[in-house]
N, C-alpha and C. Protein backbone atom coordinates (compact mmCIF):
# COMPACT_ATOMS: atom_id res chain seq x y z
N UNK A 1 -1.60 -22.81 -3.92
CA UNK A 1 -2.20 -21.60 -4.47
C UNK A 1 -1.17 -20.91 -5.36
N UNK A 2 -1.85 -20.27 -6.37
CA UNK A 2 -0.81 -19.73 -7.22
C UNK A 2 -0.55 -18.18 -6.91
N UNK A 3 0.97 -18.35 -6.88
CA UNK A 3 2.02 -17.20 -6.06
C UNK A 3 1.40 -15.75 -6.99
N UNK A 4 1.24 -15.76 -7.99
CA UNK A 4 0.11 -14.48 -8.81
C UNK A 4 -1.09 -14.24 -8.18
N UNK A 5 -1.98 -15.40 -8.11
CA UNK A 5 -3.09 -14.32 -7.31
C UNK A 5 -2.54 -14.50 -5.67
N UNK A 6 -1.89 -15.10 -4.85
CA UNK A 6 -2.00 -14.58 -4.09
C UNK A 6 -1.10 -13.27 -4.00
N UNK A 7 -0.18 -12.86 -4.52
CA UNK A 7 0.36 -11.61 -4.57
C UNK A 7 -0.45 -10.39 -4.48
N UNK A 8 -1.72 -10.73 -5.64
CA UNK A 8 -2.62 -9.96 -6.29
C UNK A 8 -3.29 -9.32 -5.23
N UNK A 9 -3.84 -10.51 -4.35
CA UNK A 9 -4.75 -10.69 -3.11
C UNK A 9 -4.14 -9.51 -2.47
N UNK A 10 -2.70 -10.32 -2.20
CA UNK A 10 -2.09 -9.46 -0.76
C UNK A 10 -1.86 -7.56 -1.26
N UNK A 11 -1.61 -7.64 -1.96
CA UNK A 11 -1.10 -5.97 -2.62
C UNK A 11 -2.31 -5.16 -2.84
N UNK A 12 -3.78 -5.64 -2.89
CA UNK A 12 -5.06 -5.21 -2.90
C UNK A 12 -5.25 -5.21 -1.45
N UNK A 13 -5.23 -5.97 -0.50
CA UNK A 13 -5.35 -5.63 0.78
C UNK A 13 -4.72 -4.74 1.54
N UNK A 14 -3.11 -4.79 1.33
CA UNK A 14 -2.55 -4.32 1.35
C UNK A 14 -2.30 -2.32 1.27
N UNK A 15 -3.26 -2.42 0.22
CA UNK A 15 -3.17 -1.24 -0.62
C UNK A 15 -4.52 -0.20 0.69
N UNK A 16 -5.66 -1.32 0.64
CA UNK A 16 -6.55 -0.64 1.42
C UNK A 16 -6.51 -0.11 3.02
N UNK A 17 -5.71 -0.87 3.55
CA UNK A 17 -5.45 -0.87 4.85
C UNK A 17 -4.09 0.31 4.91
N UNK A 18 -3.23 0.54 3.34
CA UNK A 18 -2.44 1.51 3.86
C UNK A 18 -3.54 3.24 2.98
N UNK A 19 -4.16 2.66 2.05
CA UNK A 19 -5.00 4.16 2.05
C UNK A 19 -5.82 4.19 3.41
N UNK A 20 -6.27 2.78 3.93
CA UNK A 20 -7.38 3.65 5.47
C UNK A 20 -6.26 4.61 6.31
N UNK A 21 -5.07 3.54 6.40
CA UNK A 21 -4.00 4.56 7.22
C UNK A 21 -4.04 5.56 7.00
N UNK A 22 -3.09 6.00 6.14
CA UNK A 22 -3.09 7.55 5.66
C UNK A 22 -3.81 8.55 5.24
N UNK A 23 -5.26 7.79 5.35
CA UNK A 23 -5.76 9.20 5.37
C UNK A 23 -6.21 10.05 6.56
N UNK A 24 -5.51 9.10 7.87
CA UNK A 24 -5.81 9.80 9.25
C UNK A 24 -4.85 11.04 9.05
N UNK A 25 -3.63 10.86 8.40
CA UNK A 25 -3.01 12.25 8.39
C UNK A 25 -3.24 13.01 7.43
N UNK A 26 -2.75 14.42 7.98
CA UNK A 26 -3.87 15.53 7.48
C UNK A 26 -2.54 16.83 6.74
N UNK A 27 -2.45 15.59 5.54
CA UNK A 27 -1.90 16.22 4.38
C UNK A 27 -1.47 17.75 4.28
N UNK A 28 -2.78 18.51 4.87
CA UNK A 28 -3.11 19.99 4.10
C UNK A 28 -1.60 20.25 5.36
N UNK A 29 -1.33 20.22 6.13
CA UNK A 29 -0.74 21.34 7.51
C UNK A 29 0.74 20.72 6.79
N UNK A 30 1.27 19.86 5.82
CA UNK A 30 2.17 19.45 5.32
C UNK A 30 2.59 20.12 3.97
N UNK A 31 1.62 19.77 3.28
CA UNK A 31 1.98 19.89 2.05
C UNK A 31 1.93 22.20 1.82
N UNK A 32 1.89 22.42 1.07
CA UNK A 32 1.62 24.14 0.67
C UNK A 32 0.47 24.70 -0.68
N UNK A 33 -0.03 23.49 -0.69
CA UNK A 33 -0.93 23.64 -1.64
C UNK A 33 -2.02 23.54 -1.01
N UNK A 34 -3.46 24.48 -1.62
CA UNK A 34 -4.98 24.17 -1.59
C UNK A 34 -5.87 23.22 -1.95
N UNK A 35 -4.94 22.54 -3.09
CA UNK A 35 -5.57 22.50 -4.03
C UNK A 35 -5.81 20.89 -3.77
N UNK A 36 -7.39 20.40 -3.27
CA UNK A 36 -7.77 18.81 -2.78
C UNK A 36 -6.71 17.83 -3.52
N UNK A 37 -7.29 17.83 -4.93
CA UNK A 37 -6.42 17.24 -5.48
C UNK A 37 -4.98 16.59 -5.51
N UNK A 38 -4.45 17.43 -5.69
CA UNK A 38 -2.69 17.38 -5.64
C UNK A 38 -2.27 16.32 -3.90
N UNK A 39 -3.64 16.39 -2.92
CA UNK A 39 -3.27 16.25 -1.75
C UNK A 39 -3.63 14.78 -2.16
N UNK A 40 -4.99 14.45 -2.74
CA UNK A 40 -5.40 13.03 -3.12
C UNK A 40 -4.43 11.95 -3.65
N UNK A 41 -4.00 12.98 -4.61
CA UNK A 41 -3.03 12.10 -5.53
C UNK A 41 -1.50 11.47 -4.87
N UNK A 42 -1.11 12.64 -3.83
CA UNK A 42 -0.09 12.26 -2.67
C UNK A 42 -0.12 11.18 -2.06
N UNK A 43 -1.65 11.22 -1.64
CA UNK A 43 -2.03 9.94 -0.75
C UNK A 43 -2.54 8.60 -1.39
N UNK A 44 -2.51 8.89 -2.74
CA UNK A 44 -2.63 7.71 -3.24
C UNK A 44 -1.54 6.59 -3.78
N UNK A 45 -0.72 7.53 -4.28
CA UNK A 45 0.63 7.26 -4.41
C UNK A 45 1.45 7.16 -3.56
N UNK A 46 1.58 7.42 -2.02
CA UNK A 46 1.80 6.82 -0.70
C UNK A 46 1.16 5.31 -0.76
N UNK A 47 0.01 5.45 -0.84
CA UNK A 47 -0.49 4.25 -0.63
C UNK A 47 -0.25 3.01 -1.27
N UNK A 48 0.09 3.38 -2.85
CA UNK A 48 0.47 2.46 -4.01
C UNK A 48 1.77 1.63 -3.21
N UNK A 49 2.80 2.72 -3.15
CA UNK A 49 3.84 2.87 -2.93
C UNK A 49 4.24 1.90 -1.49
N UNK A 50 3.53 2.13 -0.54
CA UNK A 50 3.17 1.58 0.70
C UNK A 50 2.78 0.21 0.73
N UNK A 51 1.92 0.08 0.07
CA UNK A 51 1.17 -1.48 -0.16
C UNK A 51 2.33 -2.31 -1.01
N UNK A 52 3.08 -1.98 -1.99
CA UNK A 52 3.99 -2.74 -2.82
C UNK A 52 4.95 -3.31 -1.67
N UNK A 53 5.35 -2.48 -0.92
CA UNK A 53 6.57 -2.22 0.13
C UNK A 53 6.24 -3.68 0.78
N UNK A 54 4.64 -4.01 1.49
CA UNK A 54 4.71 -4.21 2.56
C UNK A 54 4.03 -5.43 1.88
N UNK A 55 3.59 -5.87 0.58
CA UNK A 55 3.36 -7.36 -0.40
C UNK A 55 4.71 -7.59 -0.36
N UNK A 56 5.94 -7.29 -0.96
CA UNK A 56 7.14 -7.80 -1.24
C UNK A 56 7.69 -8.03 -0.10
N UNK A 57 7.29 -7.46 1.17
CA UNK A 57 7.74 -8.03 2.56
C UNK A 57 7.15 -9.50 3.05
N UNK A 58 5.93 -9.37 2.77
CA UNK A 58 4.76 -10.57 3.63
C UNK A 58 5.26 -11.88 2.57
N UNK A 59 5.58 -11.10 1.05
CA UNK A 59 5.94 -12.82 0.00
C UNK A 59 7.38 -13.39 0.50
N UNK A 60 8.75 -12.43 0.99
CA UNK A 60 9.76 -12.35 0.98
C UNK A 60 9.98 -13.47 2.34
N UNK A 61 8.88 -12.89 3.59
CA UNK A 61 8.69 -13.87 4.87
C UNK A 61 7.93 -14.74 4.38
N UNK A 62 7.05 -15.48 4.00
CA UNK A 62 6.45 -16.49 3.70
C UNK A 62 6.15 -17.32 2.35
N UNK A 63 6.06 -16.63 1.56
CA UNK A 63 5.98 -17.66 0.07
C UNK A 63 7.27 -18.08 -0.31
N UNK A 64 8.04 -16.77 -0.57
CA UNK A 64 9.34 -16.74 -1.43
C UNK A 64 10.76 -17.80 -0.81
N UNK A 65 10.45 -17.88 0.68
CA UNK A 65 11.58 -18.78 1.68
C UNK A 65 10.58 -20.20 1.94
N UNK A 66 9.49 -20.50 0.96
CA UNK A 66 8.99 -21.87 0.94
C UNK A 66 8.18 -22.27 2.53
N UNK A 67 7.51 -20.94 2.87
CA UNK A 67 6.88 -21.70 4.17
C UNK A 67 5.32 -21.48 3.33
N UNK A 68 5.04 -21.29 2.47
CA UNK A 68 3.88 -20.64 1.58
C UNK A 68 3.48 -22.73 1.35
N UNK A 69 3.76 -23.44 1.73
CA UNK A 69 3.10 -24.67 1.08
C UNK A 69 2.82 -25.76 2.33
């Protein structure tokens, strides 16, 4: 399989399972703003941020050290 889409794969899954995470926590008692928004965009960019983290981990244990074949 080619190491691009499965990256693709994993960092899209990745991505969803860390936005389901985080949105159990409850931003507002954290952050000092009202304003939905600003809280969305936090948690999305957690999430971006989160999912990259944890693709470059799963390729680093398995594709990248050749157990991927």
């Amino acid at each position: 399989m080619n190491v691009s889409i499965l990256q693709m794969a994993a960092f899209f899954l990745f991505f969803g399972v860390s936005f389901y995470a985080f949105s159990c926590v409850k931003f507002e008692k954290f952050c000092k703003t009202n304003n939905v928004q600003q809280i969305y965009i936090l948690l999305f960019i957690l999430s971006l941020v989160s999912a990259y983290l944890c693709t470059q981990a799963f390729l680093m244990l398995t594709v990248y050290n050749g157990l991927g074949r």
